[in-house]
Protein backbone atom coordinates (compact mmCIF):
# COMPACT_ATOMS: atom_id res chain seq x y z
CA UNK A 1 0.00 0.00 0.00
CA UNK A 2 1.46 3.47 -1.20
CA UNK A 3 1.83 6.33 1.39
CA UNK A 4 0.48 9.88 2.20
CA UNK A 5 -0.52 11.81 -0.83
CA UNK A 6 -0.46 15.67 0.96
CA UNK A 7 2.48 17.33 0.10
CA UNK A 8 6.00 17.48 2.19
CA UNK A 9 4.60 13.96 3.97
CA UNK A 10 5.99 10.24 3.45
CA UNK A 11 3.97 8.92 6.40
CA UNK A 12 2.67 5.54 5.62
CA UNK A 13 1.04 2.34 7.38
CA UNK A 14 4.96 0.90 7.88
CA UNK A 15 5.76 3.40 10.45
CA UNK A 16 1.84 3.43 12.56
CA UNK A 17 0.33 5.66 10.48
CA UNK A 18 -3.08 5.12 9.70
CA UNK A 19 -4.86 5.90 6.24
CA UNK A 20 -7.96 7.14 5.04
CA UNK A 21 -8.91 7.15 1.48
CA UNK A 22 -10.98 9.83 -0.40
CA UNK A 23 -14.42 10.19 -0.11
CA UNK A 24 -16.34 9.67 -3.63
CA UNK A 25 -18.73 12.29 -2.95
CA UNK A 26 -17.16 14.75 -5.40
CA UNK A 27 -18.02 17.73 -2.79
CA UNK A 28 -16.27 16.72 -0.06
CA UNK A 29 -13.70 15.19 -1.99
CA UNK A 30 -12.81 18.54 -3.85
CA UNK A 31 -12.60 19.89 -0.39
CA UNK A 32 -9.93 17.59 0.47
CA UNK A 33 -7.96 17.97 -2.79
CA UNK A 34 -7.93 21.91 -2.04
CA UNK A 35 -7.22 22.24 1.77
CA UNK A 36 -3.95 19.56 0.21
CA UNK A 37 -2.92 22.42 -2.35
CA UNK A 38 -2.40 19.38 -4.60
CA UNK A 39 -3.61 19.83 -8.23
CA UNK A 40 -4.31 16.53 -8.72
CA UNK A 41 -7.04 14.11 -9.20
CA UNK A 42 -7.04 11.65 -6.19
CA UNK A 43 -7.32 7.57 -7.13
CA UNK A 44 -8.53 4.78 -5.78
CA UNK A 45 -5.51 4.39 -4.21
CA UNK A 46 -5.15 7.96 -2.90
CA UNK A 47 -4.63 8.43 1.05
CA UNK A 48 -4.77 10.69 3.66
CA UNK A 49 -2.75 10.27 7.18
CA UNK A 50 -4.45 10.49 10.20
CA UNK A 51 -1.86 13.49 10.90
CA UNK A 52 -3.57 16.08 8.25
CA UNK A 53 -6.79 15.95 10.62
CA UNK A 54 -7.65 17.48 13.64
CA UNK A 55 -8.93 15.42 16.87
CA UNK A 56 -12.41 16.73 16.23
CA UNK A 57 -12.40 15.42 13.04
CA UNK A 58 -12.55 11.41 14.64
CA UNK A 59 -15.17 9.51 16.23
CA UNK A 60 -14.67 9.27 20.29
CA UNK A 61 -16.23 5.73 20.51
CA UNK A 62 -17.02 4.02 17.48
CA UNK A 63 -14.02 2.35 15.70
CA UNK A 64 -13.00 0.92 12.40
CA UNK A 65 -13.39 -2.80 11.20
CA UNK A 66 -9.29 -3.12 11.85
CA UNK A 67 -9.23 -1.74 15.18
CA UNK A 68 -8.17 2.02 14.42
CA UNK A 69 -9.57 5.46 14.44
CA UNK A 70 -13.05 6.13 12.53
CA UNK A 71 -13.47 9.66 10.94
CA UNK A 72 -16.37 11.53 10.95
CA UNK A 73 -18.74 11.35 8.06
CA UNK A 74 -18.16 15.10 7.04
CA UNK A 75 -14.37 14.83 8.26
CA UNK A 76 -12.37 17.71 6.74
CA UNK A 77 -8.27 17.34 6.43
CA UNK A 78 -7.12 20.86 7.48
CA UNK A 79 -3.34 19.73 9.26
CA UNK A 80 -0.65 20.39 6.09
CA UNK A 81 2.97 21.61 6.42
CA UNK A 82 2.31 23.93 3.50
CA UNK A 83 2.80 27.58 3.20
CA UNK A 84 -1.06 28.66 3.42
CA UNK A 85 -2.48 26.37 5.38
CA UNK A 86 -6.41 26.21 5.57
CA UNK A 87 -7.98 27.24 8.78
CA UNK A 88 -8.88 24.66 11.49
CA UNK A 89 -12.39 23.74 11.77
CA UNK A 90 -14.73 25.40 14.76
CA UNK A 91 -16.96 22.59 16.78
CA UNK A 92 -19.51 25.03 16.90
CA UNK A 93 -19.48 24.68 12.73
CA UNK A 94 -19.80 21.23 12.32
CA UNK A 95 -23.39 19.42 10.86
CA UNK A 96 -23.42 16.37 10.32
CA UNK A 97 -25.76 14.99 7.57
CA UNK A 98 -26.49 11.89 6.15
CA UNK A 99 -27.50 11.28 2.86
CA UNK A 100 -31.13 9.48 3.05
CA UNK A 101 -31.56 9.01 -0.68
CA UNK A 102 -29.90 5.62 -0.81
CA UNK A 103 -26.75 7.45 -2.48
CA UNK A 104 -24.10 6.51 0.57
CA UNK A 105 -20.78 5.14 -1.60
CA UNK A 106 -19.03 1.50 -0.61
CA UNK A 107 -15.67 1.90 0.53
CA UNK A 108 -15.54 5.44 2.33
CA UNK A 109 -13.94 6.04 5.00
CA UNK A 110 -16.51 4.81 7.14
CA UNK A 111 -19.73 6.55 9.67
CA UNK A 112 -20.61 6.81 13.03
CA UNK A 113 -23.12 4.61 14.48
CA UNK A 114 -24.79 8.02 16.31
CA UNK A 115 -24.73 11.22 14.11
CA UNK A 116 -25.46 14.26 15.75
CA UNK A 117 -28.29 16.65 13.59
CA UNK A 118 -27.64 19.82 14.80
CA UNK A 119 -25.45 22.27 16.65
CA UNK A 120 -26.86 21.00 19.54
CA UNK A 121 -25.61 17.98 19.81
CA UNK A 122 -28.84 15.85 20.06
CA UNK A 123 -29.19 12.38 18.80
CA UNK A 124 -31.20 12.04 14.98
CA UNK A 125 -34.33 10.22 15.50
CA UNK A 126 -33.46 7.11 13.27
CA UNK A 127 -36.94 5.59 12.72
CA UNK A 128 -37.63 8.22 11.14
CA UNK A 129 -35.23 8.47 9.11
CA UNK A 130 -35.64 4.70 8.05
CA UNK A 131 -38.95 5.90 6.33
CA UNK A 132 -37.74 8.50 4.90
CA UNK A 133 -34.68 6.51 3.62
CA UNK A 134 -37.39 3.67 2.30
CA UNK A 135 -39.89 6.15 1.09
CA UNK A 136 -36.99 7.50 -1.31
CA UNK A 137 -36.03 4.17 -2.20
CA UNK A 138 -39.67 3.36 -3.25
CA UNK A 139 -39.51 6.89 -5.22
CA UNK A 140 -36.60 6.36 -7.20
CA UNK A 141 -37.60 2.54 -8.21
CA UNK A 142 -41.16 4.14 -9.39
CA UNK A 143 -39.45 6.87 -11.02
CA UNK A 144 -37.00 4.03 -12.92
CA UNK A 145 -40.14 1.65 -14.12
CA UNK A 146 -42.17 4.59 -14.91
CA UNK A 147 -39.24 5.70 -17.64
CA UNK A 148 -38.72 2.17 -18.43
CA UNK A 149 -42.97 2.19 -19.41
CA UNK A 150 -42.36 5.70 -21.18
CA UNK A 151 -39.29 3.90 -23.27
CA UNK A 152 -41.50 0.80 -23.77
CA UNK A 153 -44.59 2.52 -24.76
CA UNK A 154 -42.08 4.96 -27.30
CA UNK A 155 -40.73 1.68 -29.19
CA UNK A 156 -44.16 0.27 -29.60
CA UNK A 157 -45.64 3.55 -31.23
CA UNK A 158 -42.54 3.67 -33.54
CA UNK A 159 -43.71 -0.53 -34.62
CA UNK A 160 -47.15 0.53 -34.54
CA UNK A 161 -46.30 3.77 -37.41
CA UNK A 162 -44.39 1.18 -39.25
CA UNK A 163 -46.94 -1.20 -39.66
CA UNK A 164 -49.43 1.67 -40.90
CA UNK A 165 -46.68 2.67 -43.25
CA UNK A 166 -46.47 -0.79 -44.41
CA UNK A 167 -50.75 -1.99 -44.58
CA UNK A 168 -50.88 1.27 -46.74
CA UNK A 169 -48.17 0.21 -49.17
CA UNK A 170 -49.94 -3.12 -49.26
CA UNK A 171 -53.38 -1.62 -49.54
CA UNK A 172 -51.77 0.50 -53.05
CA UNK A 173 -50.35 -2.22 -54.55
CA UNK A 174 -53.69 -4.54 -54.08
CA UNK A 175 -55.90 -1.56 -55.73
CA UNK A 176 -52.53 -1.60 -58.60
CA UNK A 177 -53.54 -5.29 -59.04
CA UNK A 178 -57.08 -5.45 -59.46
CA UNK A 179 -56.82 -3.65 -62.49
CA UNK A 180 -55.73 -6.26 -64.69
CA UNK A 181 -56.06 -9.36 -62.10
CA UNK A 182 -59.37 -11.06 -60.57
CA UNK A 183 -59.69 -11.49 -56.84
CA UNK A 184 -59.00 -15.30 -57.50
CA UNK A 185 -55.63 -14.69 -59.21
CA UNK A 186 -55.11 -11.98 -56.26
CA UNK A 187 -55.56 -14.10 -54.31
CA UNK A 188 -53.15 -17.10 -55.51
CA UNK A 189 -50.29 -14.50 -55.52
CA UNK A 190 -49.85 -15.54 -51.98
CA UNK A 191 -49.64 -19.48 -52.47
CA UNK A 192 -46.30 -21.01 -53.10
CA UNK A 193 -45.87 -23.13 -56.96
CA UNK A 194 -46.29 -26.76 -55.12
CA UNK A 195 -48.64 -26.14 -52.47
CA UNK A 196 -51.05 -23.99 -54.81
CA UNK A 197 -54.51 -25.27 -54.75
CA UNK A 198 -55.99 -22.19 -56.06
CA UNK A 199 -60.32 -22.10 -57.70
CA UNK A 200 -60.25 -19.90 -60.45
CA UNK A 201 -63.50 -18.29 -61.29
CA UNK A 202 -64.97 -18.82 -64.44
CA UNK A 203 -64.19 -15.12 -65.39
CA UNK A 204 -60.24 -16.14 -64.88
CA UNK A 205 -60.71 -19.39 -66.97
CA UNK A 206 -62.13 -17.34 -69.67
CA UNK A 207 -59.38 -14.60 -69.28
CA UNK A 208 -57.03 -17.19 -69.53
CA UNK A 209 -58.14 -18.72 -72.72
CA UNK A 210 -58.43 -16.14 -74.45
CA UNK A 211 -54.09 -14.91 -73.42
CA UNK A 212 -53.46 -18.57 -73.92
CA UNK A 213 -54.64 -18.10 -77.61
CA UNK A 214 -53.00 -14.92 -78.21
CA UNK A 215 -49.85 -16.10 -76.67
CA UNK A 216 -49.79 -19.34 -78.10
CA UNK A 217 -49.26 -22.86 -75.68
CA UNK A 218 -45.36 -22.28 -75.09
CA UNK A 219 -45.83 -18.01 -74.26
CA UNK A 220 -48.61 -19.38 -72.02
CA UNK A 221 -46.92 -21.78 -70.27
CA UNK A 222 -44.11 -19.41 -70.10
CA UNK A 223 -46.08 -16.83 -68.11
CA UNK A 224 -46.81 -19.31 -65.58
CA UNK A 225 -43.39 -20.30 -65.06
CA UNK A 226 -42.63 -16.46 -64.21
CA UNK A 227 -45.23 -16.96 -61.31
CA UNK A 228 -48.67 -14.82 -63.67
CA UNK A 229 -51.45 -16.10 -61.41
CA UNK A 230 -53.14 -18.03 -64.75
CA UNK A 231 -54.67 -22.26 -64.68
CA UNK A 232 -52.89 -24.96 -65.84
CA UNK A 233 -54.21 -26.04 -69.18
CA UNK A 234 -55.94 -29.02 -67.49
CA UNK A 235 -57.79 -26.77 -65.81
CA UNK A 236 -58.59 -25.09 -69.15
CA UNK A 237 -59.86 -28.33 -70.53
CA UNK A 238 -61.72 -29.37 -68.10
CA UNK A 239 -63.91 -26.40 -67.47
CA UNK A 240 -65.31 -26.54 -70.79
CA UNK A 241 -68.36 -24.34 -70.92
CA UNK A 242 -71.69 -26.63 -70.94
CA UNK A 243 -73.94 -27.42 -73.95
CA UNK A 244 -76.60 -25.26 -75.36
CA UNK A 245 -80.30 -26.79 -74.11
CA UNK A 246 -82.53 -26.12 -77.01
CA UNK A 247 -86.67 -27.31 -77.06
CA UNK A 248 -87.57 -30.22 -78.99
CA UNK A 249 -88.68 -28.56 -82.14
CA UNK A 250 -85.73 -26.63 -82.29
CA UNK A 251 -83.85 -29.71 -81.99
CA UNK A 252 -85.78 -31.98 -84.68
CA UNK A 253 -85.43 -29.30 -87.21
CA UNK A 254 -81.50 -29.40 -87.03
CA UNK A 255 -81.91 -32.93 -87.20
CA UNK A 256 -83.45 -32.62 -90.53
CA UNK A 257 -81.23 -29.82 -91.92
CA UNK A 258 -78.29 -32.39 -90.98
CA UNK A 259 -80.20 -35.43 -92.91
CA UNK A 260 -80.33 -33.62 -95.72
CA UNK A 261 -76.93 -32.14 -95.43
CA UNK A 262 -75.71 -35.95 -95.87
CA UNK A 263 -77.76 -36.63 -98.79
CA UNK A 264 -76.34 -33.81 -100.72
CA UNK A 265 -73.46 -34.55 -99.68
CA UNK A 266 -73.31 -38.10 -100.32
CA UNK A 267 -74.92 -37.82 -103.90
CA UNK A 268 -71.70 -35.19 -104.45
CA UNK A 269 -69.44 -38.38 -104.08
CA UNK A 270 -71.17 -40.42 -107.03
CA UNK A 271 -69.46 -40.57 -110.10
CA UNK A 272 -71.38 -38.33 -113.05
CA UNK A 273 -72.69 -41.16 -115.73
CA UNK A 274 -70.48 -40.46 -119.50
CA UNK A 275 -72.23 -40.54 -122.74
CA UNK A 276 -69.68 -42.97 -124.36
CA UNK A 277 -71.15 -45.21 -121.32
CA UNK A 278 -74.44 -44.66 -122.37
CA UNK A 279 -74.31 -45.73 -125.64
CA UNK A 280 -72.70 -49.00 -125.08
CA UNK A 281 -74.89 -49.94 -122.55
């Protein structure tokens, strides 16, 4: 362990001397960096002799862990062999205070058991002081979930404006495709090539026949390779569009328009009788 950090002093624990380290409240450890008349930024392994403070400065009763002396908790170094020494503290100036908000640092120098509150010298009232110490505690770990709710609530408003941003875009692009698609072949966008089961509407069937003879059977199969929500041509074949029901009449005279459509026809396959024929015969 190093020695004394005030200036013109090499005490150290070797030779008796006890050592305190620096507070971490920056306030009273600025006040111990100046009554030093060190410019310097103290360390975690920074000291302080017992010899740079004054006997009011210690506790009369209560000891350290090791045995030693026990400094105050607003203890003040003001013993230096330096040219302009600070001024020694009064009694009559020192107030002791605690620090209820739960903000007391690990590893000071250590605190009295008894604090006194006032010039007076009388003891604090610790119960108390236990509530308001809790009721602080309870404030601050609101105070944290309430900003943690704020922070939550913030990220889910930011998903939220996305996903409006993004139904939108979905909601253009849908009105984009109904003007050339059916709801059917909208619809089959969204199945994959082998699991698409997909029933086209007779509108879509016609549709498609009628691209599939523009196109031709390759260009048409081609477009469905590319992913063009059309039918396979099985599908085309199959839904052929029904028969035309006609009455009976109706039906009997196409009948006989077809009988004698025959006859004609077959008397236009006979062979026409020559004249050379004729008169041999």
């Amino acid at each position: 362990m190093g020695g004394c950090s005030a200036p013109n002093c090499s005490n150290s624990t070797t030779i008796g001397k006890q050592l305190f380290r620096f507070p971490k409240d920056p306030v009273r450890m600025k006040k111990w960096v100046i009554n030093c008349r060190r410019d310097f930024i103290p360390t975690t392994c920074s000291r302080l002799c017992e010899d740079h403070f004054e006997l009011s400065q210690f506790e009369e009763i209560a000891r350290s862990p090791a045995g030693g002396k026990k400094l105050k908790p607003n203890a003040i170094p003001t013993v230096f062999d330096v040219p302009d020494p600070p001024s020694p503290i009064l009694m009559k100036e020192v107030k002791i205070k605690l620090d209820y908000a739960g903000k007391r640092t690990r590893g000071d120098h250590g605190y009295a058991r008894k604090q006194l509150c006032s010039e007076t010298g009388e003891p604090e009232n610790n119960e108390e002081n236990n509530k308001e110490d809790y009721s602080c505690r309870e404030c601050d770990r609101f105070k944290a979930h309430l900003e943690q709710q704020y922070l939550n609530n913030a990220i889910l408003q930011r998903q939220v404006e996305e996903m409006k941003k993004k139904l939108n875009k979905l909601n253009k692009i849908e009105k984009s495709l109904q003007n050339f698609l059916f709801e059917d072949q909208i619809r089959a966008l969204s199945l994959t090539k082998r699991s698409r089961r997909a029933v086209w509407s007779q509108n879509t069937v016609q549709s498609a026949r009628r691209i599939r003879a523009a196109v031709g059977g390759k260009g048409y199969e081609f477009l469905r390779e590319l992913g063009y929500p059309l039918p396979s041509y099985r599908t085309l074949c199959n839904r052929v569009e029904p028969t035309i029901v006609a009455p009976p009449a109706v039906l009997e005279e196409i009948a006989e328009i077809c009988a004698e459509t025959q006859e004609k026809f077959a008397l236009a396959l006979l062979p026409s009788s020559s004249p050379a024929s004729v008169v041999g015969s």
